[in-house]
PDB file of N, CA and C in Angstrom:
ATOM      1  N   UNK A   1     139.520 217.568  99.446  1.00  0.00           N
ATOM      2  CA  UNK A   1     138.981 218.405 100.502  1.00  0.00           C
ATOM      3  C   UNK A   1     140.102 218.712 101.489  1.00  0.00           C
ATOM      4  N   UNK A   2     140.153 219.322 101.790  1.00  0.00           N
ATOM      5  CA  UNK A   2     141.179 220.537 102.675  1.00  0.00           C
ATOM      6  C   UNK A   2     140.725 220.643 103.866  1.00  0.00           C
ATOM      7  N   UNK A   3     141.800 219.877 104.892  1.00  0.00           N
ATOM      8  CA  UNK A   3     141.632 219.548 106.531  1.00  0.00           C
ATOM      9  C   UNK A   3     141.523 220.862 107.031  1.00  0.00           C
ATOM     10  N   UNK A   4     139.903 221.016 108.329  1.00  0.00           N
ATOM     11  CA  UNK A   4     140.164 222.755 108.854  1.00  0.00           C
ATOM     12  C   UNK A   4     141.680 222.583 109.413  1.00  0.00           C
ATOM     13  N   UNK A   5     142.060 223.794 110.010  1.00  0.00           N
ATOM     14  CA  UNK A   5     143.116 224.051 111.186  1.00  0.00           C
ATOM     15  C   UNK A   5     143.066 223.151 112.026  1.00  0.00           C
ATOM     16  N   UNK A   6     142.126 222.937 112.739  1.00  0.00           N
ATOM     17  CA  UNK A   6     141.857 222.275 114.134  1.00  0.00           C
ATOM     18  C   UNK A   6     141.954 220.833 114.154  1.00  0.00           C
ATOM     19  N   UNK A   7     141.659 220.350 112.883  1.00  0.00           N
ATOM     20  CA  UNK A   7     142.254 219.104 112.437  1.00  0.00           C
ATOM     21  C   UNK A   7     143.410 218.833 111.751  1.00  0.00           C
ATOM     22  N   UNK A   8     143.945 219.503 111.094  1.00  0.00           N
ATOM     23  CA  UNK A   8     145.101 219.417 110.669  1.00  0.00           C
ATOM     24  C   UNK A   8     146.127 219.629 112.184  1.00  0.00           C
ATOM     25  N   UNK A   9     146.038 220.645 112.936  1.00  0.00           N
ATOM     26  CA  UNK A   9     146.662 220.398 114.431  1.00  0.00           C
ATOM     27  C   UNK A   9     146.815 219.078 114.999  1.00  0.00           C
ATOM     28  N   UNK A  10     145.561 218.472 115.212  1.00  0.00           N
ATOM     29  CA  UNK A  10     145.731 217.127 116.014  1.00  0.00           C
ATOM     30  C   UNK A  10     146.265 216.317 114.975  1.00  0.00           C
ATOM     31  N   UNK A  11     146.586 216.029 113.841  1.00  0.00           N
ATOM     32  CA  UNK A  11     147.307 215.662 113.141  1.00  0.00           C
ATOM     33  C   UNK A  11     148.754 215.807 112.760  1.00  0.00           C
ATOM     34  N   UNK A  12     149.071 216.911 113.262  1.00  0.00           N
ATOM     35  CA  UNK A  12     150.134 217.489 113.744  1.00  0.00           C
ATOM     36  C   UNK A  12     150.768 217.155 114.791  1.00  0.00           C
ATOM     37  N   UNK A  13     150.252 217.424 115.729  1.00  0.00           N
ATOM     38  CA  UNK A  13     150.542 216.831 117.020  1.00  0.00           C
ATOM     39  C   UNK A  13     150.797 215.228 116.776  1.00  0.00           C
ATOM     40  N   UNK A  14     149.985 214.254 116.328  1.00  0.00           N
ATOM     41  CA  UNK A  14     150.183 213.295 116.454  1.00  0.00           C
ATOM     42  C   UNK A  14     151.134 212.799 115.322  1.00  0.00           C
ATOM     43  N   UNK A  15     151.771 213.567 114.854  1.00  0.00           N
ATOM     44  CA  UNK A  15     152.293 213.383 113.370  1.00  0.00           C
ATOM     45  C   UNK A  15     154.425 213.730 114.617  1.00  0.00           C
ATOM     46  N   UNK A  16     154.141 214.861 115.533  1.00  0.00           N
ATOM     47  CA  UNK A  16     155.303 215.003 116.335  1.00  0.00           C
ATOM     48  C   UNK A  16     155.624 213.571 117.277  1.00  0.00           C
ATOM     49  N   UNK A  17     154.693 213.017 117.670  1.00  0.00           N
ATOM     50  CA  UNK A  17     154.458 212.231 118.671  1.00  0.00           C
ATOM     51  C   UNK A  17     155.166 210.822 117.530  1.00  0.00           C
ATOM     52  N   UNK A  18     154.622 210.544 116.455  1.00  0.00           N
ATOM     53  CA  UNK A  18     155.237 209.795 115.446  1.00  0.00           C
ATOM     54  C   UNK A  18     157.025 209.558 115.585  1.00  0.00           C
ATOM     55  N   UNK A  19     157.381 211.076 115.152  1.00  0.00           N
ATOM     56  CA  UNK A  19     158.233 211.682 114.708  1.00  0.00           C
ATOM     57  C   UNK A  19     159.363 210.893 116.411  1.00  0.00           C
ATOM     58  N   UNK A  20     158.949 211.498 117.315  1.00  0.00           N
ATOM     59  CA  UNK A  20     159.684 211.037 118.401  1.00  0.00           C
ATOM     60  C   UNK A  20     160.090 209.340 118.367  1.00  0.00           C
ATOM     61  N   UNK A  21     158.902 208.624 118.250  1.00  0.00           N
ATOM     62  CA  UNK A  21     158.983 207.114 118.047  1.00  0.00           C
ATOM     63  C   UNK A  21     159.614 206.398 117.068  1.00  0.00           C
ATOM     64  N   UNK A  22     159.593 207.304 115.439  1.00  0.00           N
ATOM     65  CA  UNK A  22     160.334 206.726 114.917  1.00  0.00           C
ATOM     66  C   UNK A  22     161.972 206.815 114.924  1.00  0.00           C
ATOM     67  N   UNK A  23     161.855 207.977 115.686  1.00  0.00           N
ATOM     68  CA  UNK A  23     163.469 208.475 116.033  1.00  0.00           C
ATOM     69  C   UNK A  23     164.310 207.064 117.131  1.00  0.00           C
ATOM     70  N   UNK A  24     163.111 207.086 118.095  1.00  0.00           N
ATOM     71  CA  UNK A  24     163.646 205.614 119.150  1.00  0.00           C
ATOM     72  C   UNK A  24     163.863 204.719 118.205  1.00  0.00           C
ATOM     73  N   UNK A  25     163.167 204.384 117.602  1.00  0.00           N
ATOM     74  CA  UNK A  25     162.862 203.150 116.693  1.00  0.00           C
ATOM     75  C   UNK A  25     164.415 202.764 115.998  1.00  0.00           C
ATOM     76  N   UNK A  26     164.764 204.257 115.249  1.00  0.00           N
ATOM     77  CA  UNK A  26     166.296 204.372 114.408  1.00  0.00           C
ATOM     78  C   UNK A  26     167.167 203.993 115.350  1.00  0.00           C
ATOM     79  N   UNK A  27     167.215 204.591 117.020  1.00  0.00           N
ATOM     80  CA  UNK A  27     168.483 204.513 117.429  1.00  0.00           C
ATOM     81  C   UNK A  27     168.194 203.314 117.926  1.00  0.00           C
ATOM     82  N   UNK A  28     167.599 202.139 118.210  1.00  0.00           N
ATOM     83  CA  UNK A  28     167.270 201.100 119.711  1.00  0.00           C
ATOM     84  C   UNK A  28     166.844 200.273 118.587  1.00  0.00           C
ATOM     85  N   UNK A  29     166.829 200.116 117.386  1.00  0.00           N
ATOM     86  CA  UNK A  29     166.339 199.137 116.725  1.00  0.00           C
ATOM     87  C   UNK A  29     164.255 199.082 117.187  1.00  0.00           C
ATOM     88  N   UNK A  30     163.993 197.829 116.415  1.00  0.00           N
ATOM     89  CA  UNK A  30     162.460 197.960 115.984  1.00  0.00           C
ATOM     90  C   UNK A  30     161.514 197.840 117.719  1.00  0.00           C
ATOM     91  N   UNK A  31     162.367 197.412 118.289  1.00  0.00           N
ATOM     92  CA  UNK A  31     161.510 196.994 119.669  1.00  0.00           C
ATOM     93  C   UNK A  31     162.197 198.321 120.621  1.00  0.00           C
ATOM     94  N   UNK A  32     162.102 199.076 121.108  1.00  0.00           N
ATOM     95  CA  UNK A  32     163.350 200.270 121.308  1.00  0.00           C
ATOM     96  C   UNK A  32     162.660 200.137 122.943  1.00  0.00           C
ATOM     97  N   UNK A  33     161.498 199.708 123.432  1.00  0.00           N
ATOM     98  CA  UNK A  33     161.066 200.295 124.555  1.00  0.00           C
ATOM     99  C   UNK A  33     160.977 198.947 125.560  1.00  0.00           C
ATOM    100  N   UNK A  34     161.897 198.922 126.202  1.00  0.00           N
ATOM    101  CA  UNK A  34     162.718 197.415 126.649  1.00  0.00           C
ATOM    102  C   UNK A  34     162.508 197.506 128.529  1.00  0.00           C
ATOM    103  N   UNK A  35     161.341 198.709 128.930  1.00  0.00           N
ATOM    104  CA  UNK A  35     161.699 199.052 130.397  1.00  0.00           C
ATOM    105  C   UNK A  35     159.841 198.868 130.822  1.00  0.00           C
ATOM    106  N   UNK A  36     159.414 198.394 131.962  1.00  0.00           N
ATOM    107  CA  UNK A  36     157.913 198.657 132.276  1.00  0.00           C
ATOM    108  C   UNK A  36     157.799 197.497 132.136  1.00  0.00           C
ATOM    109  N   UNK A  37     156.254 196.782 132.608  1.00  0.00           N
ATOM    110  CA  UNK A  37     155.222 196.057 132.193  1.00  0.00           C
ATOM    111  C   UNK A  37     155.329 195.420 131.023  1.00  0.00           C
ATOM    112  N   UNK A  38     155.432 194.195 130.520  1.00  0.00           N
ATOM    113  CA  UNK A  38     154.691 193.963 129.365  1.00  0.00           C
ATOM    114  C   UNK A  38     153.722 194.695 128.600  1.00  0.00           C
ATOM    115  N   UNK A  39     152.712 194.691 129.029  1.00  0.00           N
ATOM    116  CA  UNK A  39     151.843 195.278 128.565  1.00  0.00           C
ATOM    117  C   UNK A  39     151.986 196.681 128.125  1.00  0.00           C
ATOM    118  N   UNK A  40     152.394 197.635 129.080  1.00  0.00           N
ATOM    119  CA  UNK A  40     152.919 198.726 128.782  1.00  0.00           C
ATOM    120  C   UNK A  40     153.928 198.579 127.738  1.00  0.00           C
ATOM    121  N   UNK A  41     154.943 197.841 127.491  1.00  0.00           N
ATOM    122  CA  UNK A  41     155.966 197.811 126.333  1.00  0.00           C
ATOM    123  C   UNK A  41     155.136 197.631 125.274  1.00  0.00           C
ATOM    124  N   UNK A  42     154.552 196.647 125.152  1.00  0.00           N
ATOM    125  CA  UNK A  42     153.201 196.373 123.640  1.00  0.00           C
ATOM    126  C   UNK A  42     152.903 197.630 122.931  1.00  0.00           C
ATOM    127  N   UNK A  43     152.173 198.730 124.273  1.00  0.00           N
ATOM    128  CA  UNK A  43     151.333 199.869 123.852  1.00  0.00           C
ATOM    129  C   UNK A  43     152.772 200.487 123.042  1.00  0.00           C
ATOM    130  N   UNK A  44     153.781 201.009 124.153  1.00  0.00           N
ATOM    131  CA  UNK A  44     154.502 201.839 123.550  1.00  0.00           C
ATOM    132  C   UNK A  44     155.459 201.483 122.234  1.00  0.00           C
ATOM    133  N   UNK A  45     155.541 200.398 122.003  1.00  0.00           N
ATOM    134  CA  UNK A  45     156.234 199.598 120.800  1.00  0.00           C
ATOM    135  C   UNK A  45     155.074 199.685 119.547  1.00  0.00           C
ATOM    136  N   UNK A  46     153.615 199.801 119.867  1.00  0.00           N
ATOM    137  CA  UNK A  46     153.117 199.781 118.660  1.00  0.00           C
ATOM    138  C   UNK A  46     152.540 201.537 118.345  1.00  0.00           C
ATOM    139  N   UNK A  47     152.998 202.345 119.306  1.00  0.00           N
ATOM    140  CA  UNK A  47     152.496 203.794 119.081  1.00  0.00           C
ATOM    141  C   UNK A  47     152.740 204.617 117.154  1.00  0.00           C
ATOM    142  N   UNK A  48     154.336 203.738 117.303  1.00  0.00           N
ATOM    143  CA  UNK A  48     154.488 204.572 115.785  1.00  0.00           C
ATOM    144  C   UNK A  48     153.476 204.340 114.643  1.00  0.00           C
ATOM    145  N   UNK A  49     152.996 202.808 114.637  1.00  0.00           N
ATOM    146  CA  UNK A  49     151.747 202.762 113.764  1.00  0.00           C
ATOM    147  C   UNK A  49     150.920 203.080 114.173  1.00  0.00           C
ATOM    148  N   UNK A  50     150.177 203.193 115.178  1.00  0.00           N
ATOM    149  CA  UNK A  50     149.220 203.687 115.767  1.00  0.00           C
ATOM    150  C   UNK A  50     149.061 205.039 114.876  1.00  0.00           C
ATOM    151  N   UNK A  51     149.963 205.865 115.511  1.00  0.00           N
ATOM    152  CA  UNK A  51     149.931 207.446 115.147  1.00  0.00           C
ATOM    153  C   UNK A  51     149.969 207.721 113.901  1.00  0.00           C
ATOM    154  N   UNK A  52     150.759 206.810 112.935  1.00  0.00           N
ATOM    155  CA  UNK A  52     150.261 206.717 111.441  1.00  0.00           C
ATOM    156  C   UNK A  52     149.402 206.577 111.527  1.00  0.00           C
ATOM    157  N   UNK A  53     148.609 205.255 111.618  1.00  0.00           N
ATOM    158  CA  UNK A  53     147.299 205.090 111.386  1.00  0.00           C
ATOM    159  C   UNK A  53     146.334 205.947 111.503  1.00  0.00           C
ATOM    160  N   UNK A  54     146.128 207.002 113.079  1.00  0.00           N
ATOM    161  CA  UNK A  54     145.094 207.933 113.040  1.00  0.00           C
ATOM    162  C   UNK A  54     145.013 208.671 111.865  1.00  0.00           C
ATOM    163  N   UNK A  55     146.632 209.308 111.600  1.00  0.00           N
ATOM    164  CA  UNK A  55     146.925 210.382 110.651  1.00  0.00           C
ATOM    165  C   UNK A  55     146.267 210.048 109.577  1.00  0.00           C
ATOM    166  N   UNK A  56     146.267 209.097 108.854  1.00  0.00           N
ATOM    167  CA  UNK A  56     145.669 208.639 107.849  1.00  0.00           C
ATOM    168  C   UNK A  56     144.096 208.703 107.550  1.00  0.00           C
ATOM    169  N   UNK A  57     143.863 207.672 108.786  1.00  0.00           N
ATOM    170  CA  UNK A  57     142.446 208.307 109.278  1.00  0.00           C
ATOM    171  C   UNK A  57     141.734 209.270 109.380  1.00  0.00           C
ATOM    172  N   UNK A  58     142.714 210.106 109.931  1.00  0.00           N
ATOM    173  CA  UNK A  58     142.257 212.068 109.584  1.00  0.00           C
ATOM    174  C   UNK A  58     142.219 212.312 108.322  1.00  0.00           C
ATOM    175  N   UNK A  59     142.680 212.030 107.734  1.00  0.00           N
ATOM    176  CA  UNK A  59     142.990 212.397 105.859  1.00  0.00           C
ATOM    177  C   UNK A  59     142.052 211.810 105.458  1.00  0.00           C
ATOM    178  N   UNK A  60     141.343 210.944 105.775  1.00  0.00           N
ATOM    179  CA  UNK A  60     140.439 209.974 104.677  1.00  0.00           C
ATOM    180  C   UNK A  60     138.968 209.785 105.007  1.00  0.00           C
ATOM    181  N   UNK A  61     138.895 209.608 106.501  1.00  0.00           N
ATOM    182  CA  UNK A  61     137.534 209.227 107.280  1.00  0.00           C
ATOM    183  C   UNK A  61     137.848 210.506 109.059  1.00  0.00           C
ATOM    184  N   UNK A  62     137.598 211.912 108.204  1.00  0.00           N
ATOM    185  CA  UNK A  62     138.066 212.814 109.793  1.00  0.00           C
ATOM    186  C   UNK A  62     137.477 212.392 111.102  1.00  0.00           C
ATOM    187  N   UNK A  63     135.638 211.846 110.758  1.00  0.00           N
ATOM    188  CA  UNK A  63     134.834 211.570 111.966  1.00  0.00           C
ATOM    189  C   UNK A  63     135.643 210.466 112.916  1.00  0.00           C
ATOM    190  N   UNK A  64     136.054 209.364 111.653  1.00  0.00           N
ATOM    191  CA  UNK A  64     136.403 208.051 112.339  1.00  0.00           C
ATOM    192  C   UNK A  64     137.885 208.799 113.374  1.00  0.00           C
ATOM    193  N   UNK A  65     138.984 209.322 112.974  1.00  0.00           N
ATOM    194  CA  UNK A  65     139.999 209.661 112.711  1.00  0.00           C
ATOM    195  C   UNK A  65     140.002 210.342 114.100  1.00  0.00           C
ATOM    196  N   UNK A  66     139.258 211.425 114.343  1.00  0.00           N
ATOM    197  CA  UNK A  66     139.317 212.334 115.633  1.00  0.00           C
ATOM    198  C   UNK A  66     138.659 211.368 116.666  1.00  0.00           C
ATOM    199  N   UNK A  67     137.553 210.463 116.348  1.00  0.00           N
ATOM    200  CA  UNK A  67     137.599 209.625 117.382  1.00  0.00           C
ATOM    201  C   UNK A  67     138.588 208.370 117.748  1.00  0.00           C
ATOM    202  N   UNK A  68     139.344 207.996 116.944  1.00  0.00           N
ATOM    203  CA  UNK A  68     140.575 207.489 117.380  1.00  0.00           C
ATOM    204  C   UNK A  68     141.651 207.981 117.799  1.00  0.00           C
ATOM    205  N   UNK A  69     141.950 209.546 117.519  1.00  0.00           N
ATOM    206  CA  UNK A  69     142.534 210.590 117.805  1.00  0.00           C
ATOM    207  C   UNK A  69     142.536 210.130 119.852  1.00  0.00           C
ATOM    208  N   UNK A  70     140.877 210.470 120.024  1.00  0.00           N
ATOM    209  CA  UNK A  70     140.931 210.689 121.110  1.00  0.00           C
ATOM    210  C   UNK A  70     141.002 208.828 121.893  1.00  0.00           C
ATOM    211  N   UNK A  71     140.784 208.277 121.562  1.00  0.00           N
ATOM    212  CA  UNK A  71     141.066 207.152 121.957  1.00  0.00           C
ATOM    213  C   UNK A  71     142.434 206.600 122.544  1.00  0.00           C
ATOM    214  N   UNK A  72     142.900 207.215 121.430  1.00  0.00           N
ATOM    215  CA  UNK A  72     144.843 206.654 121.330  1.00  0.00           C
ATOM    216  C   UNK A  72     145.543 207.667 122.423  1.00  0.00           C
ATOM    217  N   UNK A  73     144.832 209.439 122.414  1.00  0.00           N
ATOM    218  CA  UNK A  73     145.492 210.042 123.014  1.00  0.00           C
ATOM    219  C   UNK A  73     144.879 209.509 125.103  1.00  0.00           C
ATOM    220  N   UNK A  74     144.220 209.283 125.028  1.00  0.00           N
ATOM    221  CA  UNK A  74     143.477 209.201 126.166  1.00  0.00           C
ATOM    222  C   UNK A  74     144.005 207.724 127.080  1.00  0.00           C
ATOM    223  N   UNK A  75     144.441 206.694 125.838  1.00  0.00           N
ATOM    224  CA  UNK A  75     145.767 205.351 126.518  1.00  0.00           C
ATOM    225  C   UNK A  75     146.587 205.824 126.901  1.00  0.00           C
ATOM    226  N   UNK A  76     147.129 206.835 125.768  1.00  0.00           N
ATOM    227  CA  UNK A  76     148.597 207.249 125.686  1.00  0.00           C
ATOM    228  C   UNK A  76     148.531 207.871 127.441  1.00  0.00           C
ATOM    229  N   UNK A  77     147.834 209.183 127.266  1.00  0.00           N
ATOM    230  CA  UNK A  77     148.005 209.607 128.947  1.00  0.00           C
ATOM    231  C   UNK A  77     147.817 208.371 130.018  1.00  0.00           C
ATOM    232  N   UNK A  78     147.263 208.067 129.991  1.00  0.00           N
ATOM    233  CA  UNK A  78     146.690 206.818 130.890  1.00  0.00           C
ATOM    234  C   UNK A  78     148.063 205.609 131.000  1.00  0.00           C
ATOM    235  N   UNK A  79     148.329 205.398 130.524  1.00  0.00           N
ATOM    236  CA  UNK A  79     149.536 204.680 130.689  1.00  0.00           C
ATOM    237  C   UNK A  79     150.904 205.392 130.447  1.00  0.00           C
ATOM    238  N   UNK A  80     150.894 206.074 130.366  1.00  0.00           N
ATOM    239  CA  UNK A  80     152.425 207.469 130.417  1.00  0.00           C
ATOM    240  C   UNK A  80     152.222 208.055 132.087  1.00  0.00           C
ATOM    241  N   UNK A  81     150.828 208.082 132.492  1.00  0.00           N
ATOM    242  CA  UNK A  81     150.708 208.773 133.296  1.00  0.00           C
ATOM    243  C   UNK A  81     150.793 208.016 135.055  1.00  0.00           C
ATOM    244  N   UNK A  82     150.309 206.869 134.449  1.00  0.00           N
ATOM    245  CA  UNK A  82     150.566 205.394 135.206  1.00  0.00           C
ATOM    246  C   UNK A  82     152.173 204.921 135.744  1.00  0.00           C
ATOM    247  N   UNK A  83     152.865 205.061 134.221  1.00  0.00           N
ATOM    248  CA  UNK A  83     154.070 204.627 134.355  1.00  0.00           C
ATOM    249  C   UNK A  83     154.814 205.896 135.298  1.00  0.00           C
ATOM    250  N   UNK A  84     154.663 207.238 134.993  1.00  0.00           N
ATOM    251  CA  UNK A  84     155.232 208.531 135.863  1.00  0.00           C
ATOM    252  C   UNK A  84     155.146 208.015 137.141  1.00  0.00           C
ATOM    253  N   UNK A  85     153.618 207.982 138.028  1.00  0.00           N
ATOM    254  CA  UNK A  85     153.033 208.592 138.845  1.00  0.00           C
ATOM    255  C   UNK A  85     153.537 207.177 139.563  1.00  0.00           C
ATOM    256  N   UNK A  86     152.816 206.375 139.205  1.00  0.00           N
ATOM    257  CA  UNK A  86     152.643 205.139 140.280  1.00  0.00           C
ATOM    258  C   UNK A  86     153.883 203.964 139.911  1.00  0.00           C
ATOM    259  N   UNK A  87     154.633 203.960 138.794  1.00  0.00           N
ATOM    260  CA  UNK A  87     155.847 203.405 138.443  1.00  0.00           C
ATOM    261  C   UNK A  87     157.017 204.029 139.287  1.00  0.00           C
ATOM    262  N   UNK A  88     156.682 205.157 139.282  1.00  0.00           N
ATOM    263  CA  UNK A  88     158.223 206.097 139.334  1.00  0.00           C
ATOM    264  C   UNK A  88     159.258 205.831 138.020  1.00  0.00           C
ATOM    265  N   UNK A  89     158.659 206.338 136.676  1.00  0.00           N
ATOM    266  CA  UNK A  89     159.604 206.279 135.788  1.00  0.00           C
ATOM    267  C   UNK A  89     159.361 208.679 135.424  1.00  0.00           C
ATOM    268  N   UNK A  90     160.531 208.226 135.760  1.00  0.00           N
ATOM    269  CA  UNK A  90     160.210 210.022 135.900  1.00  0.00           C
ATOM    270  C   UNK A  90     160.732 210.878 134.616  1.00  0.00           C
ATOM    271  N   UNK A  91     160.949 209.396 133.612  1.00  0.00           N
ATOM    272  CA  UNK A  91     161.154 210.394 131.981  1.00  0.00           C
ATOM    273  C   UNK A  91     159.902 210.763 131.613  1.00  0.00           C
ATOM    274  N   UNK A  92     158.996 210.607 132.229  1.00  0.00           N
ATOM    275  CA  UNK A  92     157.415 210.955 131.562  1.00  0.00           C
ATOM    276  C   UNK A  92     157.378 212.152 132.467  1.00  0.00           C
ATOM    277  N   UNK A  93     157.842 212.767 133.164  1.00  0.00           N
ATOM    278  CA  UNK A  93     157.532 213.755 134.088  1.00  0.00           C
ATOM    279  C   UNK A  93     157.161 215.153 133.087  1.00  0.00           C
ATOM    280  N   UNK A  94     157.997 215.421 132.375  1.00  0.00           N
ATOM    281  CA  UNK A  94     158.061 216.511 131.042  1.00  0.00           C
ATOM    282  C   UNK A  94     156.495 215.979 129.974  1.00  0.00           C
ATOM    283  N   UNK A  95     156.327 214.673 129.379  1.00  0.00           N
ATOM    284  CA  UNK A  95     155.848 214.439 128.803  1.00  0.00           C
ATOM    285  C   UNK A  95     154.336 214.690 129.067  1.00  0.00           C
ATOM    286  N   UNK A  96     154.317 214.194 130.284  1.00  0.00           N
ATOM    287  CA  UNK A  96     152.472 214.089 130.288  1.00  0.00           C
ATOM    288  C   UNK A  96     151.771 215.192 130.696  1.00  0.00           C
ATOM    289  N   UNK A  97     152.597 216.027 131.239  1.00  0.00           N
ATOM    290  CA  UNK A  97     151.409 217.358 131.250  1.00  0.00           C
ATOM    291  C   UNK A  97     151.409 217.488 129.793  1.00  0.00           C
ATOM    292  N   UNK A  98     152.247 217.283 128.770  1.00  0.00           N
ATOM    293  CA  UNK A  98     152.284 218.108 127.742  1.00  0.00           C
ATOM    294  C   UNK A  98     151.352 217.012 126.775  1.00  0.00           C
ATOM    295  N   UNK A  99     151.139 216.090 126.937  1.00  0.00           N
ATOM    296  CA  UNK A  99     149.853 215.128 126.206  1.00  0.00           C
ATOM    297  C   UNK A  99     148.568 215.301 126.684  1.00  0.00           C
ATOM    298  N   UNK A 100     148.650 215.827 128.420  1.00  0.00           N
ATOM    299  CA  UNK A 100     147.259 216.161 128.415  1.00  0.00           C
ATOM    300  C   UNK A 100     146.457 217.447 128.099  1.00  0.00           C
ATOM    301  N   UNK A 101     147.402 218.416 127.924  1.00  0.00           N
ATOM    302  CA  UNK A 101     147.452 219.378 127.192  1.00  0.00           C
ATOM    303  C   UNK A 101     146.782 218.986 125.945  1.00  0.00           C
ATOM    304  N   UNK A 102     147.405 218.574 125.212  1.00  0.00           N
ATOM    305  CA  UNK A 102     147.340 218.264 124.270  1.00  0.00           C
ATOM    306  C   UNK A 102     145.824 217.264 123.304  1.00  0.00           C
ATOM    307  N   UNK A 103     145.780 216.214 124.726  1.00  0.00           N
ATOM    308  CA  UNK A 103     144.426 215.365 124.665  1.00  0.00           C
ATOM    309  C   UNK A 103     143.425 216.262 124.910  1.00  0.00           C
ATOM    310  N   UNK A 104     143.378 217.471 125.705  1.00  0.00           N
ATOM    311  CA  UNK A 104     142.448 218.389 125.779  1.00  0.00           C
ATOM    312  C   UNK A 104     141.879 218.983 124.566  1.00  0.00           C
ATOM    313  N   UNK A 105     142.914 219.171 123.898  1.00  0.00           N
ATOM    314  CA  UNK A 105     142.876 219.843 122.938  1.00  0.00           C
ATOM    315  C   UNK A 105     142.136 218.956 122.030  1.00  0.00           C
ATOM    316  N   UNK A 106     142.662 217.779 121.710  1.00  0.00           N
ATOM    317  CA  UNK A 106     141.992 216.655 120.522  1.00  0.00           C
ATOM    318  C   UNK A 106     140.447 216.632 121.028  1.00  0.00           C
ATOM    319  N   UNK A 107     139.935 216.592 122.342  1.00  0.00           N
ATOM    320  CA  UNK A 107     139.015 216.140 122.376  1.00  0.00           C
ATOM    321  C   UNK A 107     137.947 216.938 122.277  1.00  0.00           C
ATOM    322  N   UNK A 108     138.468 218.432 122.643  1.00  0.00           N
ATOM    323  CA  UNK A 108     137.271 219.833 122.435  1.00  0.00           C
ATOM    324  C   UNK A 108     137.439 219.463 120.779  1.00  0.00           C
ATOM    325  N   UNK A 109     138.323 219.416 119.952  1.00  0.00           N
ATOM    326  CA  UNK A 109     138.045 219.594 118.552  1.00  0.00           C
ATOM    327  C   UNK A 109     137.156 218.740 118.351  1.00  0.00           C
ATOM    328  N   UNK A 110     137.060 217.322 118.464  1.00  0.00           N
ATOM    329  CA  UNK A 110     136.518 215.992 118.352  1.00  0.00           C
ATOM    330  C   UNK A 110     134.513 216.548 118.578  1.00  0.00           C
ATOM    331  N   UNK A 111     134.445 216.919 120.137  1.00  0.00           N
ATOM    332  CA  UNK A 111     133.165 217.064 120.582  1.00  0.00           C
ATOM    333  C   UNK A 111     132.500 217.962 119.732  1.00  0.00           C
ATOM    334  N   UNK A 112     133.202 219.084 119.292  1.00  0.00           N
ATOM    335  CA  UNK A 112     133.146 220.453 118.595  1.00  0.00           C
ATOM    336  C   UNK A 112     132.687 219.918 117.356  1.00  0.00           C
ATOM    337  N   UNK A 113     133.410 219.088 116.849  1.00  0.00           N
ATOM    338  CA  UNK A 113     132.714 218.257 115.313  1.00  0.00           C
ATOM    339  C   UNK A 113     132.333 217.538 115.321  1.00  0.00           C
ATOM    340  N   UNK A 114     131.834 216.721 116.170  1.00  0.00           N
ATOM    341  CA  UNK A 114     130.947 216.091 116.445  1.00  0.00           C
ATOM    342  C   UNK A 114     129.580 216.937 116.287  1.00  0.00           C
ATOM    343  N   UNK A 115     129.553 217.674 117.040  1.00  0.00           N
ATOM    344  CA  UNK A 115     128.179 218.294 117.185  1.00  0.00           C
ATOM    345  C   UNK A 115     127.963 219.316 116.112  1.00  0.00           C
ATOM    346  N   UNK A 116     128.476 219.305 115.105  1.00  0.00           N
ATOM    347  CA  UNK A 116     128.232 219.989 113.927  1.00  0.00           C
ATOM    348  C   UNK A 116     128.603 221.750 114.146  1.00  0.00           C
ATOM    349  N   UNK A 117     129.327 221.926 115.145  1.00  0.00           N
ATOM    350  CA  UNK A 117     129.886 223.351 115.609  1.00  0.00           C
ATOM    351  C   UNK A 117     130.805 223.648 114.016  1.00  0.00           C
ATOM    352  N   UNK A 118     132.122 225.135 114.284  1.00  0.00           N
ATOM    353  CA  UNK A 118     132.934 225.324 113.861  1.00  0.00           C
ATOM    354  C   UNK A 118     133.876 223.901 112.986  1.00  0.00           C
ATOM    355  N   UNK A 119     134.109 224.888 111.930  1.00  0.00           N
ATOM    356  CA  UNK A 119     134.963 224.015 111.692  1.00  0.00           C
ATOM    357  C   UNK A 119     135.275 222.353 111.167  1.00  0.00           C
ATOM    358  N   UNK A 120     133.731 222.026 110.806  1.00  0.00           N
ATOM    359  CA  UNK A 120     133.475 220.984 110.801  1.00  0.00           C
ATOM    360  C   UNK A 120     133.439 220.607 109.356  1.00  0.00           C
ATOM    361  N   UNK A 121     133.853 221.433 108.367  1.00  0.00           N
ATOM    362  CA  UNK A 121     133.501 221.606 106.874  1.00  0.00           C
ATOM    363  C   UNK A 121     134.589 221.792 106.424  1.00  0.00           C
ATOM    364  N   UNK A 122     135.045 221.095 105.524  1.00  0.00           N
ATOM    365  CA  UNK A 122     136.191 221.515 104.795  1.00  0.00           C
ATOM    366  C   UNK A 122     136.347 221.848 103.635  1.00  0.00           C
TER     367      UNK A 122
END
């Protein structure tokens, strides 16, 4: 079965978001995110599986998949947006409009198939 557009996008997206992490990952070795909170390092050290994982999820189980979609994207802002705003780490300054952008996006698709709208058939 053949992912609509709108899912194959957030799969996309989270497939770029991958793509960035495993790039840290190559240059900084396996732990690459060495700055913040504990806790905050955890999240961002385990994002690259994470973002596999949804992807997969989208491919196999879409319902489960877009709701982890929006789960993961909705930390991700939340603690990117944490670390910007109230950290003062101002490499997220570029980033998080462009995830919430983005989480917008995952989550109209998500509600949208959820409720048996567009697009929900593949």
């Amino acid at each position: 079965m053949t992912s609509p557009r709108p899912v194959t996008l957030v799969a996309l997206g989270l497939a770029i978001g991958a793509a960035f992490h495993a790039a840290d990952v190559l240059r900084h070795g396996w732990w690459p995110y060495q700055f913040g909170p504990s806790g905050f390092r955890m999240f961002w050290n385990a994002l690259l599986p994470l973002d596999l994982t949804v992807i997969a999820l989208l491919a196999w189980k879409r319902r489960v998949g877009l709701v982890a979609a929006c789960a993961l994207m909705t930390a991700d802002v939340a603690v990117n947006g944490y670390a910007w705003r109230v950290l003062g780490y101002d490499a997220f300054a570029a980033a998080v409009p462009i995830q919430v952008g983005f989480s917008l996006f995952v989550l109209i698709v998500t509600c949208r198939y959820l409720a048996g709208g567009p697009f929900t058939t593949g």
